[in-house]
C-alpha atoms as a PDB file:
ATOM      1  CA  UNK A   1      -8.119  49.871 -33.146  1.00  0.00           C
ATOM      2  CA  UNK A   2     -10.768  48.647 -30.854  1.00  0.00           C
ATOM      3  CA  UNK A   3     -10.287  46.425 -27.881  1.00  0.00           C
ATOM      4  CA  UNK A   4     -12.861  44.821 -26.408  1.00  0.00           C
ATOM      5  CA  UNK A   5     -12.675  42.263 -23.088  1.00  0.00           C
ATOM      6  CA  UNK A   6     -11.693  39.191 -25.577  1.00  0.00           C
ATOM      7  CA  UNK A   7      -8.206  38.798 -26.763  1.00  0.00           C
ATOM      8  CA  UNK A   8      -9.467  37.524 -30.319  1.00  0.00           C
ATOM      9  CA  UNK A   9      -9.303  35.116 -32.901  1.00  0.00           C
ATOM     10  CA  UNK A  10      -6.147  33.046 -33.330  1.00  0.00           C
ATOM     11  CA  UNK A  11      -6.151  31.715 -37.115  1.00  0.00           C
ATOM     12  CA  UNK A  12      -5.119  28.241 -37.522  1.00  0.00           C
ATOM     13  CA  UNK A  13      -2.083  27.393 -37.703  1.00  0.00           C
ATOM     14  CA  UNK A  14      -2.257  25.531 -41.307  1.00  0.00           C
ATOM     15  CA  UNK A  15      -4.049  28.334 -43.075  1.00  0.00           C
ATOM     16  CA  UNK A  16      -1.239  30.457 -41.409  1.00  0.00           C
ATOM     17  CA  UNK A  17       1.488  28.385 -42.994  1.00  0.00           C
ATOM     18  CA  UNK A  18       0.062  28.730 -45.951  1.00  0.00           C
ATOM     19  CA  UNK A  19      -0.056  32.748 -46.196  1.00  0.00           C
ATOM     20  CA  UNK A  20       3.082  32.984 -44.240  1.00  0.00           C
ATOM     21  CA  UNK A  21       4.938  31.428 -47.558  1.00  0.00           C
ATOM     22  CA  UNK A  22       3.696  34.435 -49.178  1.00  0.00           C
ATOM     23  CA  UNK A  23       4.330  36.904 -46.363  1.00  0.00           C
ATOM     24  CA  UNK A  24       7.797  36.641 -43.951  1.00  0.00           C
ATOM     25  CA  UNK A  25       6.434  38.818 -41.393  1.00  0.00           C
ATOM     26  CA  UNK A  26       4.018  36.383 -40.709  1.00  0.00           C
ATOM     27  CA  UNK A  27       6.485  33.867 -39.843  1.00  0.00           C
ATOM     28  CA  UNK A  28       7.499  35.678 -36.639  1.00  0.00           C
ATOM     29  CA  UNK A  29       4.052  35.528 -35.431  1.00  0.00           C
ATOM     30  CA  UNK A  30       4.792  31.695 -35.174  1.00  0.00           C
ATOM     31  CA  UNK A  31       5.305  30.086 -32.179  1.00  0.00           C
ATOM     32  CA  UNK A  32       6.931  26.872 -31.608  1.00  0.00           C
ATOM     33  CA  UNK A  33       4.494  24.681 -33.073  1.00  0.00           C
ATOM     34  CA  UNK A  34       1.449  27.127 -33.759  1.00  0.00           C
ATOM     35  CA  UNK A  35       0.946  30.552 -34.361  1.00  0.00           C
ATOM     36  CA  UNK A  36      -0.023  32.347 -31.534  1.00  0.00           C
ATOM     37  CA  UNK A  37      -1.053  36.054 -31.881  1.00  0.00           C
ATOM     38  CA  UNK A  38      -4.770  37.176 -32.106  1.00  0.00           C
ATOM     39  CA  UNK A  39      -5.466  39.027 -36.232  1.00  0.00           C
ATOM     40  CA  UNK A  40      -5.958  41.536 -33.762  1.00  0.00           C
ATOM     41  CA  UNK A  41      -2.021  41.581 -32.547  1.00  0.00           C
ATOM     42  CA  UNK A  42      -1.245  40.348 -36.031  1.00  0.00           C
ATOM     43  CA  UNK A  43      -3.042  43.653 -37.651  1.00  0.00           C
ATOM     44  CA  UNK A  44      -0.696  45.922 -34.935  1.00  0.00           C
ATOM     45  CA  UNK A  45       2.337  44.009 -35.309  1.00  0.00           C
ATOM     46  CA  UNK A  46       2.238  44.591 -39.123  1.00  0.00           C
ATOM     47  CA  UNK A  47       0.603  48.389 -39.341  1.00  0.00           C
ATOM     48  CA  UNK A  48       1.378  50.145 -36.299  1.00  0.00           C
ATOM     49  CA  UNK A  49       5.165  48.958 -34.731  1.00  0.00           C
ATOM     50  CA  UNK A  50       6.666  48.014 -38.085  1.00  0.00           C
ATOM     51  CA  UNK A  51       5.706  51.405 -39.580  1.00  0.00           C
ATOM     52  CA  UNK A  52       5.792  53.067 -36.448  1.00  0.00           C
ATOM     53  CA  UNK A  53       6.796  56.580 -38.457  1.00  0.00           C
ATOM     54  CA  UNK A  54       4.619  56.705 -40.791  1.00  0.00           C
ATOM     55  CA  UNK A  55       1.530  55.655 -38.389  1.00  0.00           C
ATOM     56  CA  UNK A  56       2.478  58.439 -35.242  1.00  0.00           C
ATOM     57  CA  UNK A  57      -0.311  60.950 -35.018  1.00  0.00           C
ATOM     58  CA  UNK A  58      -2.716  58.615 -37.235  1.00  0.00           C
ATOM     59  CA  UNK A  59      -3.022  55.166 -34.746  1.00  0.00           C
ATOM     60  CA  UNK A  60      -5.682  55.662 -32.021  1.00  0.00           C
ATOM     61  CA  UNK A  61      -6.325  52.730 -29.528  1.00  0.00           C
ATOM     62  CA  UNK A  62      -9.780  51.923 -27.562  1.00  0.00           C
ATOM     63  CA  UNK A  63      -9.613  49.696 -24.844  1.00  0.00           C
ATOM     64  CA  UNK A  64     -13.679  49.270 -23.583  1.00  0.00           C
ATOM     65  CA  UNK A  65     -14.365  49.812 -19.962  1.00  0.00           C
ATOM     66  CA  UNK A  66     -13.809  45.945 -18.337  1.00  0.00           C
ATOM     67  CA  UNK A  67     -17.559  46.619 -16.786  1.00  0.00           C
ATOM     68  CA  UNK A  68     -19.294  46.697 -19.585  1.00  0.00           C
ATOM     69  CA  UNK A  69     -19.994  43.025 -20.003  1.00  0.00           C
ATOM     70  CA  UNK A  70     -21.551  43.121 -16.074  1.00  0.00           C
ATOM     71  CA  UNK A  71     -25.117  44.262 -17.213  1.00  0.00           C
ATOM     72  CA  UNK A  72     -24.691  41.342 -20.144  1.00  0.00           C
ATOM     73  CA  UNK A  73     -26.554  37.989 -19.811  1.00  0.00           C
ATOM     74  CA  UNK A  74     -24.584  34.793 -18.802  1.00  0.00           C
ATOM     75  CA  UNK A  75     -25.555  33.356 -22.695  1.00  0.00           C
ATOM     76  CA  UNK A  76     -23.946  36.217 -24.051  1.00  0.00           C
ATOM     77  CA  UNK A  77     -21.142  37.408 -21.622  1.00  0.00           C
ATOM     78  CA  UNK A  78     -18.819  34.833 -23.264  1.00  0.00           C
ATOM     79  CA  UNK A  79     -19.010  37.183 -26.435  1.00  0.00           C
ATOM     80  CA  UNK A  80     -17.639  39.801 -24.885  1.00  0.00           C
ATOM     81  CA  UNK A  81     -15.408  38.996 -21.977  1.00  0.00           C
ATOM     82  CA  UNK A  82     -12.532  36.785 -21.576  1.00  0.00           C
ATOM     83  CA  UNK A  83     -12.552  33.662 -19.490  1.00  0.00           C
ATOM     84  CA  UNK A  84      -9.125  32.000 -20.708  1.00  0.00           C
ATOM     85  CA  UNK A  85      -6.394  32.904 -18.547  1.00  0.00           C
ATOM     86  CA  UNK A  86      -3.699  32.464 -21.195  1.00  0.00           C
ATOM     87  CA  UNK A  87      -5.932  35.242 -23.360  1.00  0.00           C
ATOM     88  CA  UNK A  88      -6.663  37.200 -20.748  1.00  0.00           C
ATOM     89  CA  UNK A  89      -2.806  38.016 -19.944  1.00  0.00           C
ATOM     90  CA  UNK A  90      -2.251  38.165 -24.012  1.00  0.00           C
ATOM     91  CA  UNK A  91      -4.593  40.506 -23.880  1.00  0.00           C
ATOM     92  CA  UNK A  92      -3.513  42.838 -21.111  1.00  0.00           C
ATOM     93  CA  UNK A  93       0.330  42.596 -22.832  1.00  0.00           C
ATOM     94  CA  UNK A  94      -1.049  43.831 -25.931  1.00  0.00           C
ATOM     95  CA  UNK A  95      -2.856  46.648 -24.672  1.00  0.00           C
ATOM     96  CA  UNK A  96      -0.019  47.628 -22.693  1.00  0.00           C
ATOM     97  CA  UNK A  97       2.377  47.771 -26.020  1.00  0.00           C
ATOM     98  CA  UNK A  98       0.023  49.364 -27.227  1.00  0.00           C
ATOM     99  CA  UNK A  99       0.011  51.719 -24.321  1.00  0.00           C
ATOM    100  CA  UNK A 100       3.822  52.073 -24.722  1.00  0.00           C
ATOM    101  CA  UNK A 101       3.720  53.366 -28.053  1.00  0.00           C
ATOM    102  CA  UNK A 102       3.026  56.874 -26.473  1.00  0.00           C
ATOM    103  CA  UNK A 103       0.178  57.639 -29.324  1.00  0.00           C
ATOM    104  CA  UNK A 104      -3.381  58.287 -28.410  1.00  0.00           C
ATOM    105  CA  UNK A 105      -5.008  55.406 -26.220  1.00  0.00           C
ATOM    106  CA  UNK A 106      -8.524  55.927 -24.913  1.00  0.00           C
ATOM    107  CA  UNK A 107      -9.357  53.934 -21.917  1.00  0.00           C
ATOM    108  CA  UNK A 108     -12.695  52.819 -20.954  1.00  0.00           C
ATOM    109  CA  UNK A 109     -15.176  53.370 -23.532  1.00  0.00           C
ATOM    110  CA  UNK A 110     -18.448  51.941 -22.923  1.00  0.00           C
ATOM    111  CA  UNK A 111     -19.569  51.966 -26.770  1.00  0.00           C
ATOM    112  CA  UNK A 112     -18.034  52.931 -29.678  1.00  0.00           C
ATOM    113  CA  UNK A 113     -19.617  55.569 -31.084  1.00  0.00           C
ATOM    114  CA  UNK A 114     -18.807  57.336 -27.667  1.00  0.00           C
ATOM    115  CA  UNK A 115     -15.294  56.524 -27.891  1.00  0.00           C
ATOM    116  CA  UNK A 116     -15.429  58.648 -31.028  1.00  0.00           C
ATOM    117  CA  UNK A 117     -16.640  61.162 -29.479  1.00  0.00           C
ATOM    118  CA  UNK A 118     -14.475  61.430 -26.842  1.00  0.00           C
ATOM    119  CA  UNK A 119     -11.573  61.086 -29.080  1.00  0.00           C
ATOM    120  CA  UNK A 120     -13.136  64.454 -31.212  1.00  0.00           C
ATOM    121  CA  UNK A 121     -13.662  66.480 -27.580  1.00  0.00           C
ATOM    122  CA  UNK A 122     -17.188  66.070 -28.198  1.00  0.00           C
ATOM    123  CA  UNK A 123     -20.014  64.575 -25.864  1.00  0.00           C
ATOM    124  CA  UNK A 124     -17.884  63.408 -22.774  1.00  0.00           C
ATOM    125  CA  UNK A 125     -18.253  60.718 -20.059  1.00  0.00           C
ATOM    126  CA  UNK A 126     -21.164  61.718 -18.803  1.00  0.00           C
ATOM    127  CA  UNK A 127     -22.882  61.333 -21.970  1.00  0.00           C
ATOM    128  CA  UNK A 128     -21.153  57.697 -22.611  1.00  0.00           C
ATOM    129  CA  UNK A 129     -22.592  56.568 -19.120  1.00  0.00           C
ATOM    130  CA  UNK A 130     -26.295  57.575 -20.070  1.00  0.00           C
END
């Protein structure tokens, strides 16, 4: 999974009724009156710590370096980095379960073909800052 700077889209909460009639897990991503949890924290929830067997040795996490969005235009910074507080600190919780799942967790990838190949031993940081 690849984290960026944002913490994600939160689907509305109607359309998430709807599919969490179909699906009970989905009901304890609901908060008090909304659902609250990114499809990014959704997607881990559901495949990584409720199969957390069959996923160790196969889940990787990226987290991109928090500088990369400096070198960005103001018009499209807001892609990229978060401005919400409220996100922000979901955010920085999820990574950090993530972290605490003691599998593989890359920190500070620039782009994401370079985060491959760090993750395969091959090019290196040197070659992700160029």
């Amino acid at each position: 999974m690849y984290f960026g700077g944002k913490y994600g889209w939160i689907p509305p909460s109607p359309q998430m009724s709807i599919e969490a009639k179909n699906r009970a897990w989905l009901a304890d991503a609901r908060g008090e009156s909304a659902f609250a949890m990114s499809l990014g924290e959704l997607t881990f929830e559901k495949a990584v710590l409720q199969n957390m067997e069959a996923v160790q040795g196969r889940a990787f996490f990226y987290f991109r370096d928090e500088t990369f969005g400096d070198a960005l235009t103001e018009a499209v910074k807001p892609h990229f980095i978060e401005y919400d507080e409220d996100a922000k600190e979901k955010l920085d919780a999820l990574k950090e379960k993530m972290r605490q799942t003691n599998m593989q967790v890359l920190e500070d990838y620039m782009q994401p073909m370079n985060a491959v190949q760090r993750a395969l031993g091959v090019g290196g940081r040197s070659a992700e800052k160029a």
